[in-house]
PDB file of N, CA and C in Angstrom:
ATOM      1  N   UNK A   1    -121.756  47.859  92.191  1.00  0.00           N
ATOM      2  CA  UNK A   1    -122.869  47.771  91.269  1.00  0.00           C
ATOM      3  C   UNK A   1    -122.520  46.862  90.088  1.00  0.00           C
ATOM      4  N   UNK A   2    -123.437  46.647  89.689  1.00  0.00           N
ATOM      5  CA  UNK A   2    -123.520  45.318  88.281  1.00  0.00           C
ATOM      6  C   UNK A   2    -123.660  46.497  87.076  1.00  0.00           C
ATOM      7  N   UNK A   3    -122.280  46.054  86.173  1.00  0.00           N
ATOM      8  CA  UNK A   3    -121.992  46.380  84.888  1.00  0.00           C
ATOM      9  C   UNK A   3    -123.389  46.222  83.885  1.00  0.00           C
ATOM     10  N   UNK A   4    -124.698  46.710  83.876  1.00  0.00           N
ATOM     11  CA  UNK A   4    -125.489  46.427  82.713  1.00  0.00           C
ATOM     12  C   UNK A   4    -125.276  46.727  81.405  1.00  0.00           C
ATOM     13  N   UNK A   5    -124.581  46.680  80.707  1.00  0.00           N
ATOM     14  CA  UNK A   5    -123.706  46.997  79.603  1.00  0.00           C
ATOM     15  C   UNK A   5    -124.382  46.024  78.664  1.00  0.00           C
ATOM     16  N   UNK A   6    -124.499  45.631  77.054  1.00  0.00           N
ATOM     17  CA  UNK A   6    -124.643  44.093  76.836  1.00  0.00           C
ATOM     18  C   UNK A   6    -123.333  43.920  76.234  1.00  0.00           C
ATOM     19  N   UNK A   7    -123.331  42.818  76.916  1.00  0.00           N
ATOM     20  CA  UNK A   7    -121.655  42.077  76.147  1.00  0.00           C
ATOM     21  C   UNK A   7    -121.988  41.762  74.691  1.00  0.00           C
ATOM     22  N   UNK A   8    -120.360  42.032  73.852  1.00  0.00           N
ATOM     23  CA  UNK A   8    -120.518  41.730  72.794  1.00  0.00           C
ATOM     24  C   UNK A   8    -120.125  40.030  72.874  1.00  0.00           C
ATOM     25  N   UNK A   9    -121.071  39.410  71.464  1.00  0.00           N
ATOM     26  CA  UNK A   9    -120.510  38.097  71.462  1.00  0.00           C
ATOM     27  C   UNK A   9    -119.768  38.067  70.445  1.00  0.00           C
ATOM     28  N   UNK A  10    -119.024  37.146  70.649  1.00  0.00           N
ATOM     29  CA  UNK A  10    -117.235  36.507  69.712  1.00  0.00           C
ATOM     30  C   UNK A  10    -118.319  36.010  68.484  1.00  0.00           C
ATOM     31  N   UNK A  11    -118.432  35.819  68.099  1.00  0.00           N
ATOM     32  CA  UNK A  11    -118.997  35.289  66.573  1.00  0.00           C
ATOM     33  C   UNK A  11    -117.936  33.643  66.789  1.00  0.00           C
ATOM     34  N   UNK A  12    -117.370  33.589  66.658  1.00  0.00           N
ATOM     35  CA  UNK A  12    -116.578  32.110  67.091  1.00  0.00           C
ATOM     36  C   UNK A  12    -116.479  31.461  68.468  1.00  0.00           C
ATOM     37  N   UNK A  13    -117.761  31.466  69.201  1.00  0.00           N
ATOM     38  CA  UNK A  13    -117.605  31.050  70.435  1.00  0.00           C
ATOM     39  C   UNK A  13    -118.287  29.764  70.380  1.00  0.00           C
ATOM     40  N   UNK A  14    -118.568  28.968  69.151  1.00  0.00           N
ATOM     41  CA  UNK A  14    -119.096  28.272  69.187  1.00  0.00           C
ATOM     42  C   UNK A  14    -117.884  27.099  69.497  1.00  0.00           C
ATOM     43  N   UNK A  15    -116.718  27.129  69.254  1.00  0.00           N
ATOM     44  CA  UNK A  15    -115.572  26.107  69.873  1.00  0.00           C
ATOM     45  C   UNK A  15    -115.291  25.870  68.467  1.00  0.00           C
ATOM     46  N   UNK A  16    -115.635  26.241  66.986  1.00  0.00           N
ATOM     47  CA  UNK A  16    -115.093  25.651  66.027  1.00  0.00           C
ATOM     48  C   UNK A  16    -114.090  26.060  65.502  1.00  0.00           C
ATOM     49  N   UNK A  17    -112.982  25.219  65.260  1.00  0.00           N
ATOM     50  CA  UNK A  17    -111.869  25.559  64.880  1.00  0.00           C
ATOM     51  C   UNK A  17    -111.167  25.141  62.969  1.00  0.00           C
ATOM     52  N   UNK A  18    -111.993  26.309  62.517  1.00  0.00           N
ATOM     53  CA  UNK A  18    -111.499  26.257  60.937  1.00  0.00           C
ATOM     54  C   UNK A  18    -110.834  25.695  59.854  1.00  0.00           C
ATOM     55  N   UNK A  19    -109.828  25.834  60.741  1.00  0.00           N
ATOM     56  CA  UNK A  19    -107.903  26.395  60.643  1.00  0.00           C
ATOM     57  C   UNK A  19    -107.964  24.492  60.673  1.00  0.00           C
ATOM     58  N   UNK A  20    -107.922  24.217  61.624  1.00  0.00           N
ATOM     59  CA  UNK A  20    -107.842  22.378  61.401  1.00  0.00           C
ATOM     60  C   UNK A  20    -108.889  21.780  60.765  1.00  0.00           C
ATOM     61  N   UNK A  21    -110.036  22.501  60.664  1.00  0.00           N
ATOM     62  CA  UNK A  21    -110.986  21.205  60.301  1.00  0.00           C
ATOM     63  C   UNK A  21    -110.165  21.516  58.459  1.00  0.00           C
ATOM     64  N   UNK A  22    -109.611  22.266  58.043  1.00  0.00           N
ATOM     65  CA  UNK A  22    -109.317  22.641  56.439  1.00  0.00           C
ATOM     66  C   UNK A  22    -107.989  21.850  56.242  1.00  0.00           C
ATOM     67  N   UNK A  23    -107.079  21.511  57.549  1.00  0.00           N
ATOM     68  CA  UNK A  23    -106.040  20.828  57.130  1.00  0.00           C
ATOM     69  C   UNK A  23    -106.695  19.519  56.985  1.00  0.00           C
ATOM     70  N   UNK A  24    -107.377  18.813  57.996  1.00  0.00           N
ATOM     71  CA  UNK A  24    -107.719  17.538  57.933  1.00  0.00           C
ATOM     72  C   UNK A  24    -108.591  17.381  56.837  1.00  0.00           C
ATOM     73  N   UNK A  25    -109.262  18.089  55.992  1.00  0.00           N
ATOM     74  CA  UNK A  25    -110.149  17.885  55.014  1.00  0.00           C
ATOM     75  C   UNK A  25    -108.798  17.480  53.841  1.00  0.00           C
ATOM     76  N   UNK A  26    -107.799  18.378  53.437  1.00  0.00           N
ATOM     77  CA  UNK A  26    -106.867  18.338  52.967  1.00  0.00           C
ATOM     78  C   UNK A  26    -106.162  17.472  52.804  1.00  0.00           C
ATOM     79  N   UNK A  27    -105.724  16.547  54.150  1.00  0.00           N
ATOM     80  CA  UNK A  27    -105.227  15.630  54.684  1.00  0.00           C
ATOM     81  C   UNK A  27    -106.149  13.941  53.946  1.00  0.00           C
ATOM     82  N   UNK A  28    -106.991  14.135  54.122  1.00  0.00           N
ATOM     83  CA  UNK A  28    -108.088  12.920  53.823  1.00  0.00           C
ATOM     84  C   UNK A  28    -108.093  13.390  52.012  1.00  0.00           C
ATOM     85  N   UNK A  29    -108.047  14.289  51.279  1.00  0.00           N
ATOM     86  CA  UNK A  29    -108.116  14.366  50.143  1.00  0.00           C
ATOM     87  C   UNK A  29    -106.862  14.019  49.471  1.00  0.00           C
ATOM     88  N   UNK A  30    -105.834  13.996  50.311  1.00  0.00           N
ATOM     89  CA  UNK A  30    -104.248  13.816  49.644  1.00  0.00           C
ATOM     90  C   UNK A  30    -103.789  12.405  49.996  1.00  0.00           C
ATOM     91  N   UNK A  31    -104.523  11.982  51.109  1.00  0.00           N
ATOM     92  CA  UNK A  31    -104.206   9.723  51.537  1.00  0.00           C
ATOM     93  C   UNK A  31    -104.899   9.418  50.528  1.00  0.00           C
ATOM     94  N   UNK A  32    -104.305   8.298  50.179  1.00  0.00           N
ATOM     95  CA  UNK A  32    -104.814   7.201  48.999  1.00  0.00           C
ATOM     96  C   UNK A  32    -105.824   6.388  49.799  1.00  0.00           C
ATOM     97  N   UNK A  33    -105.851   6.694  51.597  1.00  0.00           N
ATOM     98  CA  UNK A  33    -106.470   5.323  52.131  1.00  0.00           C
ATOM     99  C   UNK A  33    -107.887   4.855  51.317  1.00  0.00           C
ATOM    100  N   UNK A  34    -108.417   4.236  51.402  1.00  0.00           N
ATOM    101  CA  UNK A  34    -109.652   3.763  50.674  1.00  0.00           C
ATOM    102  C   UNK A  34    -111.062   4.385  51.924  1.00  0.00           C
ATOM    103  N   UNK A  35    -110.418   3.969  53.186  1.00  0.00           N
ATOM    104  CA  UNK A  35    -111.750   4.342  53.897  1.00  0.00           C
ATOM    105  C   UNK A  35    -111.651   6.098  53.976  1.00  0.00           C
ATOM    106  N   UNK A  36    -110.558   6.829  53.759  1.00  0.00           N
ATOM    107  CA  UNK A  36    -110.884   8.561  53.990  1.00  0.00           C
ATOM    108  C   UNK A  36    -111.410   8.835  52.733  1.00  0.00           C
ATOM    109  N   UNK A  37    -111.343   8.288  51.124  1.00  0.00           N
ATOM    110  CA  UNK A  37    -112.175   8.572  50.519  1.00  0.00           C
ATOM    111  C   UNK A  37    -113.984   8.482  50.352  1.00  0.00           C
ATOM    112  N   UNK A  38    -114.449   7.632  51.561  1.00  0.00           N
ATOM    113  CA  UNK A  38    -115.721   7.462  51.880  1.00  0.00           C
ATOM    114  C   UNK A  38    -116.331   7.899  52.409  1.00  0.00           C
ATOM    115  N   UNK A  39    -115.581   8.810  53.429  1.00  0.00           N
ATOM    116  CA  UNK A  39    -115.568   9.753  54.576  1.00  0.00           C
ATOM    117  C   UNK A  39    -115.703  11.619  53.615  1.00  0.00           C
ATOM    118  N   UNK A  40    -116.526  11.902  54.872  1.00  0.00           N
ATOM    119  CA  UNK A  40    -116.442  13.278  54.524  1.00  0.00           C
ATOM    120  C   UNK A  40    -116.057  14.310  56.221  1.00  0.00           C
ATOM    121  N   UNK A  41    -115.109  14.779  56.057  1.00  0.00           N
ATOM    122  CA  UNK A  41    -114.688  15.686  57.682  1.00  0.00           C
ATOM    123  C   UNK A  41    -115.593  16.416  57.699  1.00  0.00           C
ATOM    124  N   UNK A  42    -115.882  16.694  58.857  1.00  0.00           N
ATOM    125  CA  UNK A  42    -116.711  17.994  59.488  1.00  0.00           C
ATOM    126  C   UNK A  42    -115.814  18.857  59.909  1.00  0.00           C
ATOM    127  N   UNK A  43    -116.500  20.154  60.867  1.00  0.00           N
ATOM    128  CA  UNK A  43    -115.644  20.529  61.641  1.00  0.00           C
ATOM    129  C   UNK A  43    -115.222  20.024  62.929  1.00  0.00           C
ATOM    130  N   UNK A  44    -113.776  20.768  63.578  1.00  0.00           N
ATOM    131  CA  UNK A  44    -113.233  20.491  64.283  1.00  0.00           C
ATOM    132  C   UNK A  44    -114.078  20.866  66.000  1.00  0.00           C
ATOM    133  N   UNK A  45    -114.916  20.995  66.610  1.00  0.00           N
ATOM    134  CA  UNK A  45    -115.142  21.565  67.744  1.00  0.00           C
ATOM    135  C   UNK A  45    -114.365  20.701  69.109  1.00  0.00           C
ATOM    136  N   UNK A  46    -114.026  21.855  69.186  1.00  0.00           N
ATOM    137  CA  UNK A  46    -113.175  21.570  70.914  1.00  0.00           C
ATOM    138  C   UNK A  46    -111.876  20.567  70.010  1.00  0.00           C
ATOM    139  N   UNK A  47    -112.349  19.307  71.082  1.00  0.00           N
ATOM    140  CA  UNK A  47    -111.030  18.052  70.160  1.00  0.00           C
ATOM    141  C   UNK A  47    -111.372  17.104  70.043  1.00  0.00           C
ATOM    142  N   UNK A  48    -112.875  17.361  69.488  1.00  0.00           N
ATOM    143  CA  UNK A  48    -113.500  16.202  68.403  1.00  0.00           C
ATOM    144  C   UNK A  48    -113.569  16.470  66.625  1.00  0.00           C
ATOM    145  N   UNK A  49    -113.649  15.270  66.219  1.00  0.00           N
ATOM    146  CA  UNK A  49    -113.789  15.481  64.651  1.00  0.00           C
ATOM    147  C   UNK A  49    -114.977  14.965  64.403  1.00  0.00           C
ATOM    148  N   UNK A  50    -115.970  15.840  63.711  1.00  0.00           N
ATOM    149  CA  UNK A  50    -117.050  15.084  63.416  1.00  0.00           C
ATOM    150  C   UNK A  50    -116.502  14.192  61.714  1.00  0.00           C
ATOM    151  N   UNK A  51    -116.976  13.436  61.502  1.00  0.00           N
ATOM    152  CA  UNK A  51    -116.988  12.675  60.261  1.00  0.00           C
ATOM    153  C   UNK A  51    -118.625  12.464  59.814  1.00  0.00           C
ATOM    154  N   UNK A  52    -119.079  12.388  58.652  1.00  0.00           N
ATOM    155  CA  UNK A  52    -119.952  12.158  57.910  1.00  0.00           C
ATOM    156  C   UNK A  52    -119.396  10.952  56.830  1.00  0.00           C
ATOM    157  N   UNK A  53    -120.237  10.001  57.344  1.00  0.00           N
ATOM    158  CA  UNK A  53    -120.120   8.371  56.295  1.00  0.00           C
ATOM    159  C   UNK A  53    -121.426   8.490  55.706  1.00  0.00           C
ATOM    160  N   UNK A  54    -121.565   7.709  55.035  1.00  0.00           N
ATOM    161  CA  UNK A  54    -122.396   6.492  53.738  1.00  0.00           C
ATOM    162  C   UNK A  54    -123.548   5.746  54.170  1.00  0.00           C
ATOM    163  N   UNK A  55    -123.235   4.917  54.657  1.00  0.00           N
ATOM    164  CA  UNK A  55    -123.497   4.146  55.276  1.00  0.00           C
ATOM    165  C   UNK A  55    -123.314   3.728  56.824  1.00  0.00           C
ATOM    166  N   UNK A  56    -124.284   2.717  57.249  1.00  0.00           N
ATOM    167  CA  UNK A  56    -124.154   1.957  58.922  1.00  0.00           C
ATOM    168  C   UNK A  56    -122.873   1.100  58.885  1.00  0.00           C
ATOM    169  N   UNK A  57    -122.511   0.220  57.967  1.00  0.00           N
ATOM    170  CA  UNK A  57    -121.617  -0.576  57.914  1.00  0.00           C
ATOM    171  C   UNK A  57    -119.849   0.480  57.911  1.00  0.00           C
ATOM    172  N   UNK A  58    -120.247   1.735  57.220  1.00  0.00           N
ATOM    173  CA  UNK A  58    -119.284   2.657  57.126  1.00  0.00           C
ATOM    174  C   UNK A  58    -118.497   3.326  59.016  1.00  0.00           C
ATOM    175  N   UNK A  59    -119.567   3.523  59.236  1.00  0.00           N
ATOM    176  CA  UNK A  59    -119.689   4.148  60.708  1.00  0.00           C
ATOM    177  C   UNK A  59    -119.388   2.817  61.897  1.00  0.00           C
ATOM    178  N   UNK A  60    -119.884   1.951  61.972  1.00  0.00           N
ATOM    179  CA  UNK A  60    -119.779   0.630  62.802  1.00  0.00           C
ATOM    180  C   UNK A  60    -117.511   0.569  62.452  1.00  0.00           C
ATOM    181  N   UNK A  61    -117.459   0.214  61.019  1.00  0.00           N
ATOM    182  CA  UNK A  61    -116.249   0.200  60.812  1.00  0.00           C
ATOM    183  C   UNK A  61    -115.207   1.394  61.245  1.00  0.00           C
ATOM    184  N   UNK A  62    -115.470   2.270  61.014  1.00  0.00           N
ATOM    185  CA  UNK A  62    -114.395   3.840  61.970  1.00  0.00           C
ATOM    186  C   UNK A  62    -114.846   3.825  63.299  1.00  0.00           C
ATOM    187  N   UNK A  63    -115.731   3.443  63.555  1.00  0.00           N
ATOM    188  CA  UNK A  63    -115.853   3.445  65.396  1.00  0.00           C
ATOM    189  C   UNK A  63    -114.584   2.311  65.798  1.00  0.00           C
ATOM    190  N   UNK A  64    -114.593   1.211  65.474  1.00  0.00           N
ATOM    191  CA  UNK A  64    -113.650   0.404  65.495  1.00  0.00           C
ATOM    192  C   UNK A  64    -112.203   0.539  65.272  1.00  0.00           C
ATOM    193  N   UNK A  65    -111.926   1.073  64.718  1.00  0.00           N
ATOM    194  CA  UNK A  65    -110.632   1.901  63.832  1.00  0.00           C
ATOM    195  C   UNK A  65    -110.318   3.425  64.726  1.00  0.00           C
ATOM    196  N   UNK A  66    -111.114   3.916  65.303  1.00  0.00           N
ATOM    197  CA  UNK A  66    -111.080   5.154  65.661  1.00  0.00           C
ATOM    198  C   UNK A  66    -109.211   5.673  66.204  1.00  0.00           C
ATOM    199  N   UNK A  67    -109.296   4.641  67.242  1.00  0.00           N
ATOM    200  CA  UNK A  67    -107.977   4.995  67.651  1.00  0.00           C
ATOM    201  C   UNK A  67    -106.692   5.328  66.732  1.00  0.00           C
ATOM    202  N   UNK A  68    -106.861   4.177  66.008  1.00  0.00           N
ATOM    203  CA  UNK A  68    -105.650   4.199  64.639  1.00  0.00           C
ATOM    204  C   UNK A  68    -105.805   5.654  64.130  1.00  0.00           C
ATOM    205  N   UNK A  69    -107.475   6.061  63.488  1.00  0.00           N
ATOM    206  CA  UNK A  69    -107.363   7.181  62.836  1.00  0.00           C
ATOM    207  C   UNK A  69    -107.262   8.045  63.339  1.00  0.00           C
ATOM    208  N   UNK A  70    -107.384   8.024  64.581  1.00  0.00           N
ATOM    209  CA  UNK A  70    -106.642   9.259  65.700  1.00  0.00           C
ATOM    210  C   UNK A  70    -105.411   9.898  65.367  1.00  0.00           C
ATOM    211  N   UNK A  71    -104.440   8.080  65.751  1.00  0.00           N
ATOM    212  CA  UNK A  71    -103.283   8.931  65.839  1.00  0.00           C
ATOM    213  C   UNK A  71    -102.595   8.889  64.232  1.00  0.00           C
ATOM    214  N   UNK A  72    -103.199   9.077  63.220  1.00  0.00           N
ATOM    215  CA  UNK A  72    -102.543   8.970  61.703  1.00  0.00           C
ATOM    216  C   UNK A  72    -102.858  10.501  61.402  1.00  0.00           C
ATOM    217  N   UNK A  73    -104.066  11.005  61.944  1.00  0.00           N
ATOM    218  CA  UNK A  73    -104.175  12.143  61.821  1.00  0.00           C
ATOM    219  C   UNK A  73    -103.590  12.687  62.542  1.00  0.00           C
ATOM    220  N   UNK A  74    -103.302  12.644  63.986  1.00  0.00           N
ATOM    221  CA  UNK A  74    -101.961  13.446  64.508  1.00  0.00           C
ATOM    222  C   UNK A  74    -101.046  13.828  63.922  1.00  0.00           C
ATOM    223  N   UNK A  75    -100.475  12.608  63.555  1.00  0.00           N
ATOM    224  CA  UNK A  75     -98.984  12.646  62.344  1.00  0.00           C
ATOM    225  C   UNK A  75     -98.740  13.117  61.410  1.00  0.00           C
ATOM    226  N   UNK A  76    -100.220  13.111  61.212  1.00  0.00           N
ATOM    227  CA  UNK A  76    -100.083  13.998  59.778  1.00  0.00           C
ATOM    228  C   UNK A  76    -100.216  14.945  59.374  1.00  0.00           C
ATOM    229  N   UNK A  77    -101.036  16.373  60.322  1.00  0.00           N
ATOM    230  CA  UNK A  77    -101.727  17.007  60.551  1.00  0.00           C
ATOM    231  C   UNK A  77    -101.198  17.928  61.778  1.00  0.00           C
ATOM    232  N   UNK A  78    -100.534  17.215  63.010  1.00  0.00           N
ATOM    233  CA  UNK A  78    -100.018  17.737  64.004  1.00  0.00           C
ATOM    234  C   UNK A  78    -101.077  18.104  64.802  1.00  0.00           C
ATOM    235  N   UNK A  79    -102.095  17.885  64.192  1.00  0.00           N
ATOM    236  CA  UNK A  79    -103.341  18.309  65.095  1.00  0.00           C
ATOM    237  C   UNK A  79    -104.200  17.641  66.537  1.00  0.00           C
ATOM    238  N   UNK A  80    -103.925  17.650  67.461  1.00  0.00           N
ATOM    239  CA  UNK A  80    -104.330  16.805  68.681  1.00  0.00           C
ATOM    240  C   UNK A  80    -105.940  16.127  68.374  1.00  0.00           C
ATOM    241  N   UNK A  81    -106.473  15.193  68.673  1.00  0.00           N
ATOM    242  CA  UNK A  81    -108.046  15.023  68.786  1.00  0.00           C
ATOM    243  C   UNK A  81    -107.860  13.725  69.895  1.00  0.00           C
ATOM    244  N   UNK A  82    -109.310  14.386  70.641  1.00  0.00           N
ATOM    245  CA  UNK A  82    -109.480  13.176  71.481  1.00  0.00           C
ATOM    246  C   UNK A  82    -110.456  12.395  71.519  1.00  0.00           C
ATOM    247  N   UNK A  83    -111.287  12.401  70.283  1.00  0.00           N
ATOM    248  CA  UNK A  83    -112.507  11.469  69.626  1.00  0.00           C
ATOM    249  C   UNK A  83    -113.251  11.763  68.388  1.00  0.00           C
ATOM    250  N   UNK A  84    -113.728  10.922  67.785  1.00  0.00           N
ATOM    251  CA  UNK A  84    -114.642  11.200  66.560  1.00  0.00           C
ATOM    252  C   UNK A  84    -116.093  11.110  66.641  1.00  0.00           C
ATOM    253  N   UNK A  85    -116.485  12.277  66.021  1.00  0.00           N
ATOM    254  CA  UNK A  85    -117.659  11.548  66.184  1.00  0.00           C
ATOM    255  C   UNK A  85    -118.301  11.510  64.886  1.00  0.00           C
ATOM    256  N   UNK A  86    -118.870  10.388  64.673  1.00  0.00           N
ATOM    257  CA  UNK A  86    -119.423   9.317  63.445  1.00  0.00           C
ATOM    258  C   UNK A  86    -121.057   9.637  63.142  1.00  0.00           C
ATOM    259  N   UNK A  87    -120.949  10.367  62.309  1.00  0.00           N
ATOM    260  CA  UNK A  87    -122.582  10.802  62.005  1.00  0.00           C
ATOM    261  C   UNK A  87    -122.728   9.901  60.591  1.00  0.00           C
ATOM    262  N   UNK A  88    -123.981   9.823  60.278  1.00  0.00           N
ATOM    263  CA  UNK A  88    -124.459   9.095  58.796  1.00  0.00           C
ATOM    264  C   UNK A  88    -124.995   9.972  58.243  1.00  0.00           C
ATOM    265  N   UNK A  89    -124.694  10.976  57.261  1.00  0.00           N
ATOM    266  CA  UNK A  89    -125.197  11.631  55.868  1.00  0.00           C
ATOM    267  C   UNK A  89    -126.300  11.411  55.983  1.00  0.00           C
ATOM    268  N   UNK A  90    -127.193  12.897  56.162  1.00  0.00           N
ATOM    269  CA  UNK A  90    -128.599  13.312  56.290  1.00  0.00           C
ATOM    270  C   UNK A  90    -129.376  12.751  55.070  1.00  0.00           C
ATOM    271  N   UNK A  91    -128.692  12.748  54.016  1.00  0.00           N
ATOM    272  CA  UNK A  91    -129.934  12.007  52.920  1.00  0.00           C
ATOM    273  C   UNK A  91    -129.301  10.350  52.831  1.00  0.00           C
ATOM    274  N   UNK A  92    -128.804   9.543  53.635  1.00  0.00           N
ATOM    275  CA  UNK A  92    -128.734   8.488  54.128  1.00  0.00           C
ATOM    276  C   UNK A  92    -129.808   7.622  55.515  1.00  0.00           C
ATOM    277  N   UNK A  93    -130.135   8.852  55.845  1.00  0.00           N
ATOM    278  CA  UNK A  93    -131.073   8.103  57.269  1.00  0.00           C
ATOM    279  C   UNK A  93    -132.266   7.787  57.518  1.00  0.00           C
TER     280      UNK A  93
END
């Protein structure tokens, strides 16, 4: 027979992971780089980083760069990611 029970849900099953998106916010507030001060981190889901830019010219430029800022945030952070993704600031669009 089938368990009709209702499952409880995880309150964190959405894949977001806290704990890194707070180092990498950290991380971008403590580099001098010029482009992480333009940038704003999102959270971490799965092993993407969302980012929030400025501008089109902002976003066109880290798509390009992506790889580099991949692995600087590895290094720095210890934190694995295997893409960004590049949104434009809701009162930008």
């Amino acid at each position: 027979m089938l368990n009709k029970e209702p499952q409880k849900i995880n309150p964190n099953d959405s894949g977001i992971d806290f704990s890194k998106s707070e180092k990498i916010r950290k991380y971008f507030k403590s580099d001098k780089t010029h482009l992480y001060e333009e940038t704003i981190p999102g959270p971490v889901i799965g092993e993407e980083l969302i980012i929030y830019v400025d501008t089109k010219r902002l976003k066109n430029l880290i798509e390009l760069q992506q790889e580099k800022l991949l692995i600087d945030i590895e290094k720095n952070t210890k934190i694995k990611l295997k893409k960004l993704n590049i949104q434009i600031d809701n009162n930008q669009q």
